[in-house]
C-alpha atoms as a PDB file:
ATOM      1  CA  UNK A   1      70.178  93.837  95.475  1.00  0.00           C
ATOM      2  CA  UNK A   2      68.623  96.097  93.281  1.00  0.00           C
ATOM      3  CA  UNK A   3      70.851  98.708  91.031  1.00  0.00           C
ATOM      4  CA  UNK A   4      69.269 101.893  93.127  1.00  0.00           C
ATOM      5  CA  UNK A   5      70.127  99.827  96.228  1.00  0.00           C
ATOM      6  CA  UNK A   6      74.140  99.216  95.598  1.00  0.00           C
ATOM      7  CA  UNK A   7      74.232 102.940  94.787  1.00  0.00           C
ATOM      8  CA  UNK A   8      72.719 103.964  97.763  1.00  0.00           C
ATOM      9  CA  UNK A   9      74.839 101.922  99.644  1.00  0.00           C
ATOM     10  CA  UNK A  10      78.188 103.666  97.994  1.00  0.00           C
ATOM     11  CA  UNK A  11      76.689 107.418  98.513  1.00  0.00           C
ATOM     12  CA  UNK A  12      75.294 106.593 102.098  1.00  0.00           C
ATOM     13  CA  UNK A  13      77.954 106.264 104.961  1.00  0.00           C
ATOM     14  CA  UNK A  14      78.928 102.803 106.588  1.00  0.00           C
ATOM     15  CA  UNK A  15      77.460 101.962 109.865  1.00  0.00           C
ATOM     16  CA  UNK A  16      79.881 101.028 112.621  1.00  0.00           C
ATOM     17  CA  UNK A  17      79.378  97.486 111.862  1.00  0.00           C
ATOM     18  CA  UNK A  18      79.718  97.681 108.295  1.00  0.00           C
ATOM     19  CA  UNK A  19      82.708  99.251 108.733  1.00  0.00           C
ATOM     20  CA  UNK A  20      84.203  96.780 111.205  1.00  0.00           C
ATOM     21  CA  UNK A  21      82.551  94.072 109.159  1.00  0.00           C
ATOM     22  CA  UNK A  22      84.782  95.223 105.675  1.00  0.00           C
ATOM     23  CA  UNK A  23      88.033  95.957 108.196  1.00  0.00           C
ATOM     24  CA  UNK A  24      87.922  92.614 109.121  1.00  0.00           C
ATOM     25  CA  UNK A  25      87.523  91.434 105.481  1.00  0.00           C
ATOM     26  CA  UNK A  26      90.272  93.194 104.005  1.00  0.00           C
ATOM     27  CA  UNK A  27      92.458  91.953 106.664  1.00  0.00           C
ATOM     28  CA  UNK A  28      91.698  88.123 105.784  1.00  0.00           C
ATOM     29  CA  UNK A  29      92.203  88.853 102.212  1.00  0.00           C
ATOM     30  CA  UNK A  30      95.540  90.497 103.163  1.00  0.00           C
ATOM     31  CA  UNK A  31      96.474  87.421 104.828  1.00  0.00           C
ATOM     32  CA  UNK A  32      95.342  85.347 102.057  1.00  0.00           C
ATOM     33  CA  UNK A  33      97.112  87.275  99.304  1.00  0.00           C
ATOM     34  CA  UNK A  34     100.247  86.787 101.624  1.00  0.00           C
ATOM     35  CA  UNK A  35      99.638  83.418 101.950  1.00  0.00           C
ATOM     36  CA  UNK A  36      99.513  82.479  98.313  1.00  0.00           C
ATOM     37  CA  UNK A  37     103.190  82.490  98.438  1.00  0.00           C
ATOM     38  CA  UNK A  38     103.967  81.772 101.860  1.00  0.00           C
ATOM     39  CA  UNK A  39     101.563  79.207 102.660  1.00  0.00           C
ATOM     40  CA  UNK A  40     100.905  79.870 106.509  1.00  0.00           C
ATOM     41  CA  UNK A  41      99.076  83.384 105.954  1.00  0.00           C
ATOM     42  CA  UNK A  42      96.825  81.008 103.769  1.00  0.00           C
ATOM     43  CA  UNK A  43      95.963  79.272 106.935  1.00  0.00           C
ATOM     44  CA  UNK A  44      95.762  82.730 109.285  1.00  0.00           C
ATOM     45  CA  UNK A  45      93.164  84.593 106.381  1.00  0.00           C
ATOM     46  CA  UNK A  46      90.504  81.513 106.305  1.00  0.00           C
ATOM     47  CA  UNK A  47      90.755  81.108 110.442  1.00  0.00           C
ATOM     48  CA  UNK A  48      90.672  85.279 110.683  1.00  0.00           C
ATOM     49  CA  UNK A  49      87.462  84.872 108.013  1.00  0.00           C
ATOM     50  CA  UNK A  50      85.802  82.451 110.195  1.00  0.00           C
ATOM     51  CA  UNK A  51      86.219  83.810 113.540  1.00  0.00           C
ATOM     52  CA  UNK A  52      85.194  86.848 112.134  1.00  0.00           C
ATOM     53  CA  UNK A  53      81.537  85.806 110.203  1.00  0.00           C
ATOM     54  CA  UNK A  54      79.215  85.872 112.782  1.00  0.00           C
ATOM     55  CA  UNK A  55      80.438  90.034 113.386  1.00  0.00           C
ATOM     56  CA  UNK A  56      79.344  90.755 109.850  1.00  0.00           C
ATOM     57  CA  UNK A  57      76.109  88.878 109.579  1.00  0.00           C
ATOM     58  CA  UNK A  58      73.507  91.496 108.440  1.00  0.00           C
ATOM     59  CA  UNK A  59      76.100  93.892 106.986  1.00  0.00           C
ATOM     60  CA  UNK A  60      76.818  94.185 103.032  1.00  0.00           C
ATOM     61  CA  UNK A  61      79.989  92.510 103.552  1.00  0.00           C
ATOM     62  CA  UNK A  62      78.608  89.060 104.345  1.00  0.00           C
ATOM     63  CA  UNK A  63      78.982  87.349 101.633  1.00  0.00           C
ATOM     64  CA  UNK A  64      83.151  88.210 101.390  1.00  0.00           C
ATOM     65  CA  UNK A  65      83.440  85.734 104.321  1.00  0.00           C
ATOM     66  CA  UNK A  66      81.666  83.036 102.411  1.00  0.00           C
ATOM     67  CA  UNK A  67      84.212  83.807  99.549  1.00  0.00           C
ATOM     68  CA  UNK A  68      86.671  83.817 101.554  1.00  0.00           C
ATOM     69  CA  UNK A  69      86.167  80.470 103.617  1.00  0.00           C
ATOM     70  CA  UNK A  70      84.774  78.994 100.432  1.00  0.00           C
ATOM     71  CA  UNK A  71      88.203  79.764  98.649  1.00  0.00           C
ATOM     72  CA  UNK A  72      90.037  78.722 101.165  1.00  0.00           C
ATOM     73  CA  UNK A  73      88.243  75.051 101.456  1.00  0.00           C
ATOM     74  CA  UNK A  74      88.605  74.384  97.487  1.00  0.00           C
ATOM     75  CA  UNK A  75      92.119  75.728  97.658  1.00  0.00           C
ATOM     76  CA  UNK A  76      92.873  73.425 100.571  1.00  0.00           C
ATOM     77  CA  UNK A  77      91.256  70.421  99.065  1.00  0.00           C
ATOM     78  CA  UNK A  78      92.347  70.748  95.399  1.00  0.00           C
ATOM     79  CA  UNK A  79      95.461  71.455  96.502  1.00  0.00           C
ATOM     80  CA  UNK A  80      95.778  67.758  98.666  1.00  0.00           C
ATOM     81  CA  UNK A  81      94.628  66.116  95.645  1.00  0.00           C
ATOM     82  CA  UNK A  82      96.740  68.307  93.057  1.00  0.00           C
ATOM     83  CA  UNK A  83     100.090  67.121  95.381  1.00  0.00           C
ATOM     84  CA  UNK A  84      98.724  63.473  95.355  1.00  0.00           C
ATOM     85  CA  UNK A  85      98.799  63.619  91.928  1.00  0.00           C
ATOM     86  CA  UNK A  86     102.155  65.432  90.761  1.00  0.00           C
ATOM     87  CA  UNK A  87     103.278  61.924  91.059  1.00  0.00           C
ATOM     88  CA  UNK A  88     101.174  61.696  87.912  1.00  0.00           C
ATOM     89  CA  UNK A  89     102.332  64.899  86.186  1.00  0.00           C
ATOM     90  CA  UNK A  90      98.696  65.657  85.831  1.00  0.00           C
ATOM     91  CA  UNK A  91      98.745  67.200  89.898  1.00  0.00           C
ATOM     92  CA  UNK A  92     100.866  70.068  88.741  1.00  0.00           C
ATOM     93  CA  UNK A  93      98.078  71.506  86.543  1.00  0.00           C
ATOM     94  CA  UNK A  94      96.016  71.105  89.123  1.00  0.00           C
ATOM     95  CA  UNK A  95      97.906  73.022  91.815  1.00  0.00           C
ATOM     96  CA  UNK A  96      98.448  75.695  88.605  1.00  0.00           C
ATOM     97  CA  UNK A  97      95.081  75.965  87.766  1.00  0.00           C
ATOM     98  CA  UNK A  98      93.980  76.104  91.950  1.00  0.00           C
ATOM     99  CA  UNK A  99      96.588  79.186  92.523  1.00  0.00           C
ATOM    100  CA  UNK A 100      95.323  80.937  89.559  1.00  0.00           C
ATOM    101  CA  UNK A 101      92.166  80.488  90.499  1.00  0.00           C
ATOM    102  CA  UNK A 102      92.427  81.561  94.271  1.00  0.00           C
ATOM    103  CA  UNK A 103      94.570  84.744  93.096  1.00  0.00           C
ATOM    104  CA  UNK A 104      91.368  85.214  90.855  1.00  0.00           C
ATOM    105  CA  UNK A 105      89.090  84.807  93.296  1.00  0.00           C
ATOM    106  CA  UNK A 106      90.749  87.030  96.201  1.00  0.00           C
ATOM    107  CA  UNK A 107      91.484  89.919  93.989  1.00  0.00           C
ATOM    108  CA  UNK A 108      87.714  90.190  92.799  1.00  0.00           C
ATOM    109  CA  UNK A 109      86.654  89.608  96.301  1.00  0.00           C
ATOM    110  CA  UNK A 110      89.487  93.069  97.302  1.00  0.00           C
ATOM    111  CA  UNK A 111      87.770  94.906  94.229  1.00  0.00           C
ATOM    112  CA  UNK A 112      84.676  94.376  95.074  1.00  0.00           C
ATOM    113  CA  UNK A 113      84.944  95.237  98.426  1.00  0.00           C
ATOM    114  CA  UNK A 114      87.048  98.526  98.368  1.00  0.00           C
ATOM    115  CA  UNK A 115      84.027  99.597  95.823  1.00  0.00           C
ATOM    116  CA  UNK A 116      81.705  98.882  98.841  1.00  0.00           C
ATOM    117  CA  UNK A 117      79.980  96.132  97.441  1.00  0.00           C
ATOM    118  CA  UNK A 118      78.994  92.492  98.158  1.00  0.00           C
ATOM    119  CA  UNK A 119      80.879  89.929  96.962  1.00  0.00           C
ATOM    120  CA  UNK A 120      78.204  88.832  94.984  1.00  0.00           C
ATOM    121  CA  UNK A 121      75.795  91.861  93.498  1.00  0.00           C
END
């Protein structure tokens, strides 16, 4: 998306869809923020993300649900084989490095889209 484009899209209203579409977003990245800590919300922001995609296909919030599910994957992954190995010391960077990471990820991804932008512009 060109320069002229993104600020078009921040000076031109949201259609209803865009709107729902970035609702629906910030919810999952809500849940996901909660989650960090609690663990469950984690769970609730990714499954909220997915059920969710398929409403914001075509909308300038699209690419937030691939962050979003995307984060949540690597997280979830990392994370198994960051507890597997804090019987090696080693897994406790691991699962440091994957939280700081995810925070990273989720507050760029809220930044972005409060701005009105794509995840990815």
């Amino acid at each position: 998306m060109s320069e002229l484009q993104q600020d078009a899209n921040l000076s031109s209203p949201l259609s209803s869809q865009d709107e729902a579409a970035k609702t629906n977003a910030i919810i999952a990245y809500g849940l996901m923020v909660v989650g960090i800590f609690t663990g469950i919300f984690w769970f609730i922001g990714a499954i909220w993300a997915m059920v969710k995609r398929s409403e914001a296909q075509g909308t300038i919030f699209e690419d937030h649900y691939t962050n979003i599910v995307k984060t949540f994957w690597w997280g979830f992954g990392l994370s198994i084989l960051g507890a597997i190995l804090a019987f090696f010391v080693v897994g406790y960077f691991i699962l440091l490095a994957v939280w700081i990471w995810s925070i990273y990820k989720i507050v760029k991804g809220l930044a972005r889209i409060t701005s009105n932008k794509a995840y990815n512009s």
